[in-house]
PDB file of N, CA and C in Angstrom:
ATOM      1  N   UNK A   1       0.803  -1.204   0.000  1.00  0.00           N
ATOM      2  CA  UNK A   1       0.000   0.000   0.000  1.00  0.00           C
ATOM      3  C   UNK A   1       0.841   1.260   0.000  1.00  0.00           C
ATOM      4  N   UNK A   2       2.268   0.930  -0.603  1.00  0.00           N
ATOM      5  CA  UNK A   2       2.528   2.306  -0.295  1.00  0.00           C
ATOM      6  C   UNK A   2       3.333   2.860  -1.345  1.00  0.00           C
ATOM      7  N   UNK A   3       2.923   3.899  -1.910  1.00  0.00           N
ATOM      8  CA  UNK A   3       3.503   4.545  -3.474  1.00  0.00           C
ATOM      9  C   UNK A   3       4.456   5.520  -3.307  1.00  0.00           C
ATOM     10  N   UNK A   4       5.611   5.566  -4.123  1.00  0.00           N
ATOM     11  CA  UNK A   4       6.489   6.463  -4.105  1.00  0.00           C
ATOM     12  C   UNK A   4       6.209   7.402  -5.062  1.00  0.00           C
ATOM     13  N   UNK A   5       6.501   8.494  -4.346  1.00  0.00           N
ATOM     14  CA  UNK A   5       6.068   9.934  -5.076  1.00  0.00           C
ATOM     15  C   UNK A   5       7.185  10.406  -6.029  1.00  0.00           C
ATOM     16  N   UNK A   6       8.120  10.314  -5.733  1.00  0.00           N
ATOM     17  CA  UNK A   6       9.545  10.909  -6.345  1.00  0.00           C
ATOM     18  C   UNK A   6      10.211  11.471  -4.962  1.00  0.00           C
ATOM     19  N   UNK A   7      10.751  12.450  -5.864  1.00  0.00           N
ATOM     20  CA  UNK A   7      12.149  13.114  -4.767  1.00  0.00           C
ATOM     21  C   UNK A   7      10.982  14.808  -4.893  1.00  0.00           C
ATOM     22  N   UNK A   8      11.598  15.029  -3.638  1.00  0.00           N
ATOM     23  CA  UNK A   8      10.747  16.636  -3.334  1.00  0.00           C
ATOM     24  C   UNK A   8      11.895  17.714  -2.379  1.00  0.00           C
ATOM     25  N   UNK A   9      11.801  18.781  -3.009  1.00  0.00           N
ATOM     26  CA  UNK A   9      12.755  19.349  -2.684  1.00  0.00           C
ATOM     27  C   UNK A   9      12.924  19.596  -0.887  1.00  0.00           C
ATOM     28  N   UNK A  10      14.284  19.854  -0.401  1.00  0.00           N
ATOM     29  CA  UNK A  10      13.984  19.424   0.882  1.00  0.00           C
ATOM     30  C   UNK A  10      13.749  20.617   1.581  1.00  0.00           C
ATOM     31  N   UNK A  11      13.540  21.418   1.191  1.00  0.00           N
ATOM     32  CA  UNK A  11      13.526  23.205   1.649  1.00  0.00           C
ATOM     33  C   UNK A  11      12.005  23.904   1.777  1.00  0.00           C
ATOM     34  N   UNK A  12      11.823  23.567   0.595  1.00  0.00           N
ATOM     35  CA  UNK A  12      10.095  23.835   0.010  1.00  0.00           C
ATOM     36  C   UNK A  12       9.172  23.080   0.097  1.00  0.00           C
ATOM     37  N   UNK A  13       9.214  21.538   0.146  1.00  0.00           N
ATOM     38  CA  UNK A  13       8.055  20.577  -0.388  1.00  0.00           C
ATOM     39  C   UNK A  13       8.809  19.688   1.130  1.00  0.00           C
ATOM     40  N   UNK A  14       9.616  19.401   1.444  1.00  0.00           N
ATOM     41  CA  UNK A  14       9.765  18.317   2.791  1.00  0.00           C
ATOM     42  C   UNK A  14       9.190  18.634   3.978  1.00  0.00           C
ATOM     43  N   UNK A  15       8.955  19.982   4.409  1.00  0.00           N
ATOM     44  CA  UNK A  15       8.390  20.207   5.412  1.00  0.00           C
ATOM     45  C   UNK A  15       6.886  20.096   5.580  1.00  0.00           C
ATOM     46  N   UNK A  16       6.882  20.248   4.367  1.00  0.00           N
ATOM     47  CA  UNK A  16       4.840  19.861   4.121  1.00  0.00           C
ATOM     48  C   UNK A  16       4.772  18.391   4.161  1.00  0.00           C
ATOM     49  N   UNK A  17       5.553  17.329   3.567  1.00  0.00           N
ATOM     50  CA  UNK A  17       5.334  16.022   3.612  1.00  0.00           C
ATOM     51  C   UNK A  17       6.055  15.732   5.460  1.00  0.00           C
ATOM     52  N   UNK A  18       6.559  16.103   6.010  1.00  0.00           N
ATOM     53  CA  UNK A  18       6.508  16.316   7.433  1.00  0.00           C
ATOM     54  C   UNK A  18       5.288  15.954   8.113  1.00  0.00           C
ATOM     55  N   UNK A  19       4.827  17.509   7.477  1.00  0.00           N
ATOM     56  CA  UNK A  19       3.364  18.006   8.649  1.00  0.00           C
ATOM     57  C   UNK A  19       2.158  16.799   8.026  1.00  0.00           C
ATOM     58  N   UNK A  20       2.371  16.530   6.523  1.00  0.00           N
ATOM     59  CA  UNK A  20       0.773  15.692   6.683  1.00  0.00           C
ATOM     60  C   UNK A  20       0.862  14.307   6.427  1.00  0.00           C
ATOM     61  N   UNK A  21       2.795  13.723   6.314  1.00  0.00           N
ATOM     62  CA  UNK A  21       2.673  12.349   6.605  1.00  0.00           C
ATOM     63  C   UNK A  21       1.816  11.906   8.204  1.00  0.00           C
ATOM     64  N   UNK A  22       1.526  10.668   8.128  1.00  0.00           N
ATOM     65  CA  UNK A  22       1.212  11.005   9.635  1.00  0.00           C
ATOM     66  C   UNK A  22       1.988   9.777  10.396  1.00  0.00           C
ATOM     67  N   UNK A  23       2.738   9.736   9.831  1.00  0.00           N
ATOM     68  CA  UNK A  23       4.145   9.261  10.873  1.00  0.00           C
ATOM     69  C   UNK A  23       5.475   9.293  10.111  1.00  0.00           C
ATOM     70  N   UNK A  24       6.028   9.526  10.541  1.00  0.00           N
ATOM     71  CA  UNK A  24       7.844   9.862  10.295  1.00  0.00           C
ATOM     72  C   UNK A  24       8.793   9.616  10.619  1.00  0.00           C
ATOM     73  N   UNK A  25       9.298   8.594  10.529  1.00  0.00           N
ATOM     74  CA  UNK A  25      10.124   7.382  10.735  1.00  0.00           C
ATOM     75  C   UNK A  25      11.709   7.959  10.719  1.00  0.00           C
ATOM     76  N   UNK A  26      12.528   8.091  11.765  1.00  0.00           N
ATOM     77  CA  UNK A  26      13.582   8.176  11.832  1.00  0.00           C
ATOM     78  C   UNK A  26      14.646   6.899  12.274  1.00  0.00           C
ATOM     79  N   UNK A  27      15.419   6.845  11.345  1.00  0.00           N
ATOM     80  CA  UNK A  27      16.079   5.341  11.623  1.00  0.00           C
ATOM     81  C   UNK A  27      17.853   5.612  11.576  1.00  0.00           C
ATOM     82  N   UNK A  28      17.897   5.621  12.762  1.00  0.00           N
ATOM     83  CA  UNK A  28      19.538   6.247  12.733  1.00  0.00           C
ATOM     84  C   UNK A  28      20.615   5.079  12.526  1.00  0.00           C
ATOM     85  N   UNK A  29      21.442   4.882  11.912  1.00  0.00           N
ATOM     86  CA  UNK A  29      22.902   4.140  11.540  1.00  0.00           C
ATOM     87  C   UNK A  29      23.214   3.650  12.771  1.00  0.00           C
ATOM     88  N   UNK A  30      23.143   2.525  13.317  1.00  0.00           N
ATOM     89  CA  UNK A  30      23.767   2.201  14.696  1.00  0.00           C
ATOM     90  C   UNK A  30      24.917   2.452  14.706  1.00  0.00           C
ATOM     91  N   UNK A  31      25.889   2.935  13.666  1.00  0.00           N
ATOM     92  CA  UNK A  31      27.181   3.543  13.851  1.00  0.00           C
ATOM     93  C   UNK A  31      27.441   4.882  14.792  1.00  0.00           C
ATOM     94  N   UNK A  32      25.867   5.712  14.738  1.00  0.00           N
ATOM     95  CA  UNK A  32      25.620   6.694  15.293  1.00  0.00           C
ATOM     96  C   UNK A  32      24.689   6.585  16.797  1.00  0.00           C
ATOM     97  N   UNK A  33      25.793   6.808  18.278  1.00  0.00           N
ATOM     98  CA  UNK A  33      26.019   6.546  19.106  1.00  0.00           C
ATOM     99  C   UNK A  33      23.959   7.144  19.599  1.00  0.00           C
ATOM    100  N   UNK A  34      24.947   8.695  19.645  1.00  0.00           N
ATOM    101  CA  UNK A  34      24.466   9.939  20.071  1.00  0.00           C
ATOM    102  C   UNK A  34      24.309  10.834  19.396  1.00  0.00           C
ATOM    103  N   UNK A  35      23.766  12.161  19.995  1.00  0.00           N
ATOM    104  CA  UNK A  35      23.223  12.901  19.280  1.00  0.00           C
ATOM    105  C   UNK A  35      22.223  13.440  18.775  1.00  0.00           C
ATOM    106  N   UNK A  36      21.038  14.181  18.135  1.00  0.00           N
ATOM    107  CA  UNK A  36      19.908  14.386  17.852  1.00  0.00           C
ATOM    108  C   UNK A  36      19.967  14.345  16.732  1.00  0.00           C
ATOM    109  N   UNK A  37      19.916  13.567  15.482  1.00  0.00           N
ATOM    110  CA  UNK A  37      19.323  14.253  14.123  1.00  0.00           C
ATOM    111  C   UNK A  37      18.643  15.142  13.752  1.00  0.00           C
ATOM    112  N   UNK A  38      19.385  16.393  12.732  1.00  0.00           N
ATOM    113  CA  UNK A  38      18.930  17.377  12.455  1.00  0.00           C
ATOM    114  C   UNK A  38      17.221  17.168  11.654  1.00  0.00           C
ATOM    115  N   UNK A  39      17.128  15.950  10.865  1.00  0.00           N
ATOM    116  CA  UNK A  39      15.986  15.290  10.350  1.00  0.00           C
ATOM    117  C   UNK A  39      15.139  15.586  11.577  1.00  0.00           C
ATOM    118  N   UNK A  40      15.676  14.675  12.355  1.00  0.00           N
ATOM    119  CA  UNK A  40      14.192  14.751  13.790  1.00  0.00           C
ATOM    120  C   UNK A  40      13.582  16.108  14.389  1.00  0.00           C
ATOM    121  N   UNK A  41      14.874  16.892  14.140  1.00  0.00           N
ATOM    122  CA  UNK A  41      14.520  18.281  14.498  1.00  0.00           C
ATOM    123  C   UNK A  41      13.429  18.924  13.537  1.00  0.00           C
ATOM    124  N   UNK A  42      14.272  18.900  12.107  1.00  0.00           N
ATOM    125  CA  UNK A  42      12.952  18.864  10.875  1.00  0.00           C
ATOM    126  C   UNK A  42      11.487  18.717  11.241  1.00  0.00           C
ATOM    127  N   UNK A  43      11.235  17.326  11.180  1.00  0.00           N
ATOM    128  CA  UNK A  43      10.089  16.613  11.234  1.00  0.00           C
ATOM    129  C   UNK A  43       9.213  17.512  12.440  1.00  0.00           C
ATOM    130  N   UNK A  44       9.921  17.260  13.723  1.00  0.00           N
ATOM    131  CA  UNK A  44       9.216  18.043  14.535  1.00  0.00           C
ATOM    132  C   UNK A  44       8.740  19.640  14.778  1.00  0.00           C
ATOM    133  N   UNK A  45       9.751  20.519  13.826  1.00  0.00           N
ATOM    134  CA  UNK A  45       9.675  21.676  13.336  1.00  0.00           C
ATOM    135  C   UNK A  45       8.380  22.062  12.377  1.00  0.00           C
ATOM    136  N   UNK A  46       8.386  20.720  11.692  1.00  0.00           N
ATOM    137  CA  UNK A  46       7.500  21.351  10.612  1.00  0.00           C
ATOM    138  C   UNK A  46       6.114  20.411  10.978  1.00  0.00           C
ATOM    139  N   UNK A  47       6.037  20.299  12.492  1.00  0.00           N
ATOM    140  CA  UNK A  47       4.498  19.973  13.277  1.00  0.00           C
ATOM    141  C   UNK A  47       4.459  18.506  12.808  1.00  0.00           C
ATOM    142  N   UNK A  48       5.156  17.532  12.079  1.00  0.00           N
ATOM    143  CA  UNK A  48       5.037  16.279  12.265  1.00  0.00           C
ATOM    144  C   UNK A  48       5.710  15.201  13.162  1.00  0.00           C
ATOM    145  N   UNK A  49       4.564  14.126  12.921  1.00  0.00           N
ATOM    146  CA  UNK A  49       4.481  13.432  14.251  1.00  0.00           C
ATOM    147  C   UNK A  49       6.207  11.986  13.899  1.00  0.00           C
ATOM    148  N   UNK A  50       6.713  12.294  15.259  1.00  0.00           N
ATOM    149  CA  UNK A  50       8.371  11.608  14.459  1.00  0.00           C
ATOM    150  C   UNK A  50       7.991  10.417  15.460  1.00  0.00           C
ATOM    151  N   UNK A  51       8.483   9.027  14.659  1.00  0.00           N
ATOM    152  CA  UNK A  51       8.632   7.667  15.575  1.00  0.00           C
ATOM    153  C   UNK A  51       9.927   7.731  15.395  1.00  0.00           C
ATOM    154  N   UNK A  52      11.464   7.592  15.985  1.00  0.00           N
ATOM    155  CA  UNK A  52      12.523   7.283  16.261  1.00  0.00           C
ATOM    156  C   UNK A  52      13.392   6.299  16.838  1.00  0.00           C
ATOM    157  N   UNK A  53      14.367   5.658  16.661  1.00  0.00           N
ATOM    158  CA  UNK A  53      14.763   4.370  17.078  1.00  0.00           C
ATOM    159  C   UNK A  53      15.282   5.141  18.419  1.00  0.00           C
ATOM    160  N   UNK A  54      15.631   4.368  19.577  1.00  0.00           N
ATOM    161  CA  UNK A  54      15.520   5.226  21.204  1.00  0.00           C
ATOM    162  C   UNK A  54      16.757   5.568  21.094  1.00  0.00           C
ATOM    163  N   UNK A  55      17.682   6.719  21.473  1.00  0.00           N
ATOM    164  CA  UNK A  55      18.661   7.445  21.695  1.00  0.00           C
ATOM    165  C   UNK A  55      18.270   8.089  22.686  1.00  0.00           C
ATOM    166  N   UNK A  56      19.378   8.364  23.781  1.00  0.00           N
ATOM    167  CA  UNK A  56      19.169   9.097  24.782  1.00  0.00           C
ATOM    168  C   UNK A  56      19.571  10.317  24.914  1.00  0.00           C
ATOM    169  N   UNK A  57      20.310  10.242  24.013  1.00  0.00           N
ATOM    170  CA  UNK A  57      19.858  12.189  23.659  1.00  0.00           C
ATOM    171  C   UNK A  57      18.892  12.932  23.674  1.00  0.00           C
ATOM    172  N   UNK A  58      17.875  12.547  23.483  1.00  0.00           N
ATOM    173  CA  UNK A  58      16.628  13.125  22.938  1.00  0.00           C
ATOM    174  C   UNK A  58      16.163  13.227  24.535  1.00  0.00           C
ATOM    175  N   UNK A  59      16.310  12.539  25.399  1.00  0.00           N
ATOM    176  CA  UNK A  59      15.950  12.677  26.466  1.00  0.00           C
ATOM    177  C   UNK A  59      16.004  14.265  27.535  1.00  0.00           C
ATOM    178  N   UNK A  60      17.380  14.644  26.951  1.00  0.00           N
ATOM    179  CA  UNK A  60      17.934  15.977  27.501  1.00  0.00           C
ATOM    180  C   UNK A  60      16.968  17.110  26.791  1.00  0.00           C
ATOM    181  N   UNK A  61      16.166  16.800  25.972  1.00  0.00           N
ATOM    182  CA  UNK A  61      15.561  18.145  25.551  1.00  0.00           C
ATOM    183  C   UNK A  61      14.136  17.449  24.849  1.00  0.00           C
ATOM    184  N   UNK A  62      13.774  17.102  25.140  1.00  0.00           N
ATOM    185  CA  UNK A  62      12.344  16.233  24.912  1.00  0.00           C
ATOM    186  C   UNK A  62      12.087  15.111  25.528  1.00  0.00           C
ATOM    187  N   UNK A  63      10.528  14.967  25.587  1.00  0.00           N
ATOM    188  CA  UNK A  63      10.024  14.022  26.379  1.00  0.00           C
ATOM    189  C   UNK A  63       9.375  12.968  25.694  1.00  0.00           C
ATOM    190  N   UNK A  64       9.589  12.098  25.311  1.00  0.00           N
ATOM    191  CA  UNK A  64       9.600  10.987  24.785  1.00  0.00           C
ATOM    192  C   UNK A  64       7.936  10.844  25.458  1.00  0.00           C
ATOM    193  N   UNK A  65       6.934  10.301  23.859  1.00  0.00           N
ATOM    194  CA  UNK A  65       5.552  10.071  24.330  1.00  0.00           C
ATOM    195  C   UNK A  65       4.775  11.915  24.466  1.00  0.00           C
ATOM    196  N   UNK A  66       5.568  12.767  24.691  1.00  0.00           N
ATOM    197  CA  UNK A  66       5.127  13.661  24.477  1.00  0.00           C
ATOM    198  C   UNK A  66       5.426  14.493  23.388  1.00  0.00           C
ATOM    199  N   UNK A  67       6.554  14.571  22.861  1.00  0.00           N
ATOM    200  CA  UNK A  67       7.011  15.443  22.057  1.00  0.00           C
ATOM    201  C   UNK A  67       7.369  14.557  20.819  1.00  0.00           C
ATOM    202  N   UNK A  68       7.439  13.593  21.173  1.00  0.00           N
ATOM    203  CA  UNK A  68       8.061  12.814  20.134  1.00  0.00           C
ATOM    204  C   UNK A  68       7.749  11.131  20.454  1.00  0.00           C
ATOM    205  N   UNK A  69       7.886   9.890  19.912  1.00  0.00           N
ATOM    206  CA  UNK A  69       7.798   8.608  20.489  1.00  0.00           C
ATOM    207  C   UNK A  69       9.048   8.016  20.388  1.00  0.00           C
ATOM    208  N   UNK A  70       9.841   7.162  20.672  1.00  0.00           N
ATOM    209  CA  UNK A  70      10.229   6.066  20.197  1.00  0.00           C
ATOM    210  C   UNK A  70      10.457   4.711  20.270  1.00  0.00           C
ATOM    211  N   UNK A  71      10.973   4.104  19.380  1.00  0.00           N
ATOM    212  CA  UNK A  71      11.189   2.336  19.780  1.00  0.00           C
ATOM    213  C   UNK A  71      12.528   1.857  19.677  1.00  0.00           C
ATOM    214  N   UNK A  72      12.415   0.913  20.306  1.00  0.00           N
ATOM    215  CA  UNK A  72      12.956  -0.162  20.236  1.00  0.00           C
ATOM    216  C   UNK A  72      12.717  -1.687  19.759  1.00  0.00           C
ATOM    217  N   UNK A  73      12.553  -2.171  20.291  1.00  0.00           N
ATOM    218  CA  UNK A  73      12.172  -3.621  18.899  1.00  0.00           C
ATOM    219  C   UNK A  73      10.343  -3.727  18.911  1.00  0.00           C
ATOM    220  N   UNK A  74       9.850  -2.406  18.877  1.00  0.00           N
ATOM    221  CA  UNK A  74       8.033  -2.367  18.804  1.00  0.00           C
ATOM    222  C   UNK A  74       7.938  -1.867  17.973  1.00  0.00           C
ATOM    223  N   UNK A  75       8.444  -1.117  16.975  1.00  0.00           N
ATOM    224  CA  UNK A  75       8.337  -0.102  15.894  1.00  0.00           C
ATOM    225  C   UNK A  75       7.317  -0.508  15.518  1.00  0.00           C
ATOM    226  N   UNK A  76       6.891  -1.677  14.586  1.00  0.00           N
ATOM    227  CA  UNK A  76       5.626  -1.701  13.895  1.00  0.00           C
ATOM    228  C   UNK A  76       4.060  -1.851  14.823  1.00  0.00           C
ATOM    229  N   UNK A  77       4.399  -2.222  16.109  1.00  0.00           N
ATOM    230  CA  UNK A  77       3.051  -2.303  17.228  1.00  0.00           C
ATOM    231  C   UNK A  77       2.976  -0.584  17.429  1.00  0.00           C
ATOM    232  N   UNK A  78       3.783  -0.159  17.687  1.00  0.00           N
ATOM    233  CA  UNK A  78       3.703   1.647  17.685  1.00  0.00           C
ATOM    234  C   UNK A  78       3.248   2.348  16.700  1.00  0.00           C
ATOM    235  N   UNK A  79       3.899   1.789  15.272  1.00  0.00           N
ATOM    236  CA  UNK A  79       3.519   2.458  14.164  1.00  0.00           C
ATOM    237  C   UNK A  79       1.732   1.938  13.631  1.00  0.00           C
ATOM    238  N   UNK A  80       1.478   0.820  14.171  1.00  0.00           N
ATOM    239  CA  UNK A  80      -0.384   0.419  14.445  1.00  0.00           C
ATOM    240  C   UNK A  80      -1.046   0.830  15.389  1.00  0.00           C
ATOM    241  N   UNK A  81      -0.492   1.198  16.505  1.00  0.00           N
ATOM    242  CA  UNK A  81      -1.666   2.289  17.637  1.00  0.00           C
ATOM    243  C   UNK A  81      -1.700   3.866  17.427  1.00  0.00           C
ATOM    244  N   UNK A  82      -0.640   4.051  16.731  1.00  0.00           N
ATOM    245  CA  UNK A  82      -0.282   6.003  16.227  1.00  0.00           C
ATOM    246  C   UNK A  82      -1.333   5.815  14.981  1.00  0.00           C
ATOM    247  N   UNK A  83      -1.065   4.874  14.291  1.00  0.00           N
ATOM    248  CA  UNK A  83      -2.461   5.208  13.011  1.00  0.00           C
ATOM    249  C   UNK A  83      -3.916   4.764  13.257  1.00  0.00           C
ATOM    250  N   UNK A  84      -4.223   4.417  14.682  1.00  0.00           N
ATOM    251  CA  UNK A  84      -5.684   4.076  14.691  1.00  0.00           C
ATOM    252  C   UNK A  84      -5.986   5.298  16.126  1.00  0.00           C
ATOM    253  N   UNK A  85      -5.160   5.961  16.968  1.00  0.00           N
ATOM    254  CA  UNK A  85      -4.888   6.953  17.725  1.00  0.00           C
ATOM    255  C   UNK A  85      -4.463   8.446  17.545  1.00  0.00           C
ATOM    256  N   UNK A  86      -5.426   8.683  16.491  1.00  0.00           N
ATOM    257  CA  UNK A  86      -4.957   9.756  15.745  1.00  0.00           C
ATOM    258  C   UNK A  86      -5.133  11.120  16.474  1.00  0.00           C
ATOM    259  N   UNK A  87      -5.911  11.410  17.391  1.00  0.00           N
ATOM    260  CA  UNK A  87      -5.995  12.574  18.628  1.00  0.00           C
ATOM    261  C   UNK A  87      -4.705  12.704  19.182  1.00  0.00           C
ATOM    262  N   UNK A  88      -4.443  11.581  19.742  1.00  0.00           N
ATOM    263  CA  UNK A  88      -2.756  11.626  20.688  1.00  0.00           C
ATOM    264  C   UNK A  88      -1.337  11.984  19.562  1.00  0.00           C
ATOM    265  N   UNK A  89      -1.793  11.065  18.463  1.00  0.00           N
ATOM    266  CA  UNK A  89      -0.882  11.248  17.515  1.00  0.00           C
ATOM    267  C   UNK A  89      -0.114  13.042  17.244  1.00  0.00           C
ATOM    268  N   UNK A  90      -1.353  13.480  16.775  1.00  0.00           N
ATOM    269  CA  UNK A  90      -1.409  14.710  16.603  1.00  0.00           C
ATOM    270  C   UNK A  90      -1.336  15.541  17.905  1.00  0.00           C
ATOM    271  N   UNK A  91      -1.756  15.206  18.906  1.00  0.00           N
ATOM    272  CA  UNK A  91      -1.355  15.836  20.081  1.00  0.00           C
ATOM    273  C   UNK A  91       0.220  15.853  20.314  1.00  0.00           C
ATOM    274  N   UNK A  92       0.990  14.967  20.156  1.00  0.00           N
ATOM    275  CA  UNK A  92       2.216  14.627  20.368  1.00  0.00           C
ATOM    276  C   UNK A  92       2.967  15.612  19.097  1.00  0.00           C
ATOM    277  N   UNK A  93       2.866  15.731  18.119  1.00  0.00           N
ATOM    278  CA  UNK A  93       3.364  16.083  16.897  1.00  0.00           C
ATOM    279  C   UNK A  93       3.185  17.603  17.084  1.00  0.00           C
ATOM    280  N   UNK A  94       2.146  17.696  17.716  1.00  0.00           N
ATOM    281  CA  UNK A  94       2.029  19.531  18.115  1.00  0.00           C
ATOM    282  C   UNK A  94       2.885  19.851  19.093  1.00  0.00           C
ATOM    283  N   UNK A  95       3.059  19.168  20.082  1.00  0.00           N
ATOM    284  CA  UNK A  95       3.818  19.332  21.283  1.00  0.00           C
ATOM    285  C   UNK A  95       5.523  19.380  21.018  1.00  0.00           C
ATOM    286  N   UNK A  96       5.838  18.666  20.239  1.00  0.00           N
ATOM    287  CA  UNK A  96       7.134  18.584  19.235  1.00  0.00           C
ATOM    288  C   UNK A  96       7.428  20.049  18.486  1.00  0.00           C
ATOM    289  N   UNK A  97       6.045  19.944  17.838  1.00  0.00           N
ATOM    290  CA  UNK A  97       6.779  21.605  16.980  1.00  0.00           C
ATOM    291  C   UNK A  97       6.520  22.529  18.298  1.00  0.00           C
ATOM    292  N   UNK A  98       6.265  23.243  18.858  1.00  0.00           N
ATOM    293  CA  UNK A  98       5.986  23.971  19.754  1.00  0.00           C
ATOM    294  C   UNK A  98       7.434  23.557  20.692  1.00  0.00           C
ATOM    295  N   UNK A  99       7.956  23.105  21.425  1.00  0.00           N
ATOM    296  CA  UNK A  99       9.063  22.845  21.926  1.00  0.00           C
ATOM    297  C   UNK A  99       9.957  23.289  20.830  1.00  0.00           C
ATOM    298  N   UNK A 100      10.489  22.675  19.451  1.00  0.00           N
ATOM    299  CA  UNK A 100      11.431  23.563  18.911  1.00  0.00           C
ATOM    300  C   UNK A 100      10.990  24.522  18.423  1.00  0.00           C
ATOM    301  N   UNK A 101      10.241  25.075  18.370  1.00  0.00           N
ATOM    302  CA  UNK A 101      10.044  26.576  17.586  1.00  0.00           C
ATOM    303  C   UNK A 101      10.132  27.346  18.883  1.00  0.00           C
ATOM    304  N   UNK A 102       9.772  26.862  19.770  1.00  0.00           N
ATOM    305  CA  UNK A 102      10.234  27.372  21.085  1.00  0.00           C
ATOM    306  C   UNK A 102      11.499  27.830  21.564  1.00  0.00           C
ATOM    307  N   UNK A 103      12.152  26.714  22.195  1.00  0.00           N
ATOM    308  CA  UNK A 103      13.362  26.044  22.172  1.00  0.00           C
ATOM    309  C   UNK A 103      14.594  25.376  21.815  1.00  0.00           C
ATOM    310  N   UNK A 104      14.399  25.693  20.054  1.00  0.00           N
ATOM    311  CA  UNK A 104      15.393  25.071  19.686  1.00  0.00           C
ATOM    312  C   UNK A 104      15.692  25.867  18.199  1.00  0.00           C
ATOM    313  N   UNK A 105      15.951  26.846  18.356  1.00  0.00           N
ATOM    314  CA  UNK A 105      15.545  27.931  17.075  1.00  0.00           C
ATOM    315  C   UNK A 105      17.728  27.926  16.990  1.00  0.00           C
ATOM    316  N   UNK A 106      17.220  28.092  15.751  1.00  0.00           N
ATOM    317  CA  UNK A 106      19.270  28.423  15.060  1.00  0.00           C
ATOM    318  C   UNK A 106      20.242  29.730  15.824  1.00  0.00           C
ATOM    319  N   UNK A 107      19.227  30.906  16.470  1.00  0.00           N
ATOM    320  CA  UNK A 107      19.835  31.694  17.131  1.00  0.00           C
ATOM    321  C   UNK A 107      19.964  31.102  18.376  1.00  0.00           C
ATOM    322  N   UNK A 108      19.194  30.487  19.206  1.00  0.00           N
ATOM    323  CA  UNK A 108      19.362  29.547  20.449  1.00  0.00           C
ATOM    324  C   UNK A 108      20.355  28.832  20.270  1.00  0.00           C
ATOM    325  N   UNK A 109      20.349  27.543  19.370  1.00  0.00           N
ATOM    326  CA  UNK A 109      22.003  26.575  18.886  1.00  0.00           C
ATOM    327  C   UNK A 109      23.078  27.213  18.590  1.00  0.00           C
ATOM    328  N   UNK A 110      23.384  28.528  18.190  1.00  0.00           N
ATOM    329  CA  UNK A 110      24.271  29.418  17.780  1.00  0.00           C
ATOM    330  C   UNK A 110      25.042  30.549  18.743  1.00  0.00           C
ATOM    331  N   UNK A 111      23.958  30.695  19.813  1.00  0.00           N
ATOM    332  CA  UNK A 111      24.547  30.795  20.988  1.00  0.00           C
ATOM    333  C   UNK A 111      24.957  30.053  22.071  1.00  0.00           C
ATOM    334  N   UNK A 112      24.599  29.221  21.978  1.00  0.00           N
ATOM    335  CA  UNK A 112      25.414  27.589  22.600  1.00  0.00           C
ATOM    336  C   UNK A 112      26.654  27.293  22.040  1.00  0.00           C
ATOM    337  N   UNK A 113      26.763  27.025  20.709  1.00  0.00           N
ATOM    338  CA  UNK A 113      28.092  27.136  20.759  1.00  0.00           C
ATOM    339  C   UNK A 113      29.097  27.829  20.575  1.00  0.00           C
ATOM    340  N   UNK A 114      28.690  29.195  20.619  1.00  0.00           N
ATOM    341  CA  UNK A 114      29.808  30.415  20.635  1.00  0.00           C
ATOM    342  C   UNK A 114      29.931  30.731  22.086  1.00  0.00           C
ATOM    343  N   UNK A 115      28.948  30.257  22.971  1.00  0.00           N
ATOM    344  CA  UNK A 115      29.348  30.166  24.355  1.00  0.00           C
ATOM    345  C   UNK A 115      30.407  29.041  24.650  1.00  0.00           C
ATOM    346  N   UNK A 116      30.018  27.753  24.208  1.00  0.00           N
ATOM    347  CA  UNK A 116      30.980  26.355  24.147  1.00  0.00           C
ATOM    348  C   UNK A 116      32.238  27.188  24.084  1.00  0.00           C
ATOM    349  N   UNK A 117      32.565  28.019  22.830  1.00  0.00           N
ATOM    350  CA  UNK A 117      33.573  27.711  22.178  1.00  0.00           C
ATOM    351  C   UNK A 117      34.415  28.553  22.906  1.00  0.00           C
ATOM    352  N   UNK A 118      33.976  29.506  23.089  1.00  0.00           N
ATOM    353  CA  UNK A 118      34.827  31.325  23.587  1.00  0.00           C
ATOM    354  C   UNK A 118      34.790  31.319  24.890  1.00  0.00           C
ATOM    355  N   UNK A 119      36.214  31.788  25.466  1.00  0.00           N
ATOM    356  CA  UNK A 119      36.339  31.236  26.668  1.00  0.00           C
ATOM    357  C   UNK A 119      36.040  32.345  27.753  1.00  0.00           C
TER     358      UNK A 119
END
């Protein structure tokens, strides 16, 4: 059931397939420890609802189930209660953009690390 559209630009047209996919699957390289993906930041920026493989990063600045979900070896039992739970779904996906448009804006990250850096 599921058709590929093509390629869509990622500036103009990704943030809309964001907001009205209604789940958004982030699947990080187990090469990659830590960290937040800038994608996840995306997704949740542009008000869509992100499922993510569990990193504990995400923990330090979001609340897992609220702002965002993720799994571990349930992905597809999660990805079947988010599409028949579509109130919470969308509750969660709002709560996500609202935290970074909040909290996590490029002048906020940009003064973090010119604070990091400068002694």
């Amino acid at each position: 059931g599921i058709k590929n559209m093509g390629e869509v630009h990622y500036m103009y047209e990704m943030p809309l397939v964001f907001k009205y996919s209604k789940i958004n699957l982030n699947i990080t390289l187990r090469s990659i420890r830590n960290g937040i993906p800038l994608r996840a930041i995306d997704i949740m920026g542009a008000g869509g609802f992100l499922l993510t493989n569990y990193q504990s990063n995400f923990a330090m600045h979001f609340v897992d189930g609220e702002d965002f979900v993720s799994y571990r070896e349930d992905m597809l039992e999660k990805i079947k209660y988010y599409l028949v739970h579509e109130d919470e779904r969308k509750a969660i996906a709002e709560n996500g953009c609202k935290k970074v448009r909040e909290e996590h804006t490029y002048t906020q990250r940009l003064s973090e690390i010119v604070g990091t850096v400068q002694p």
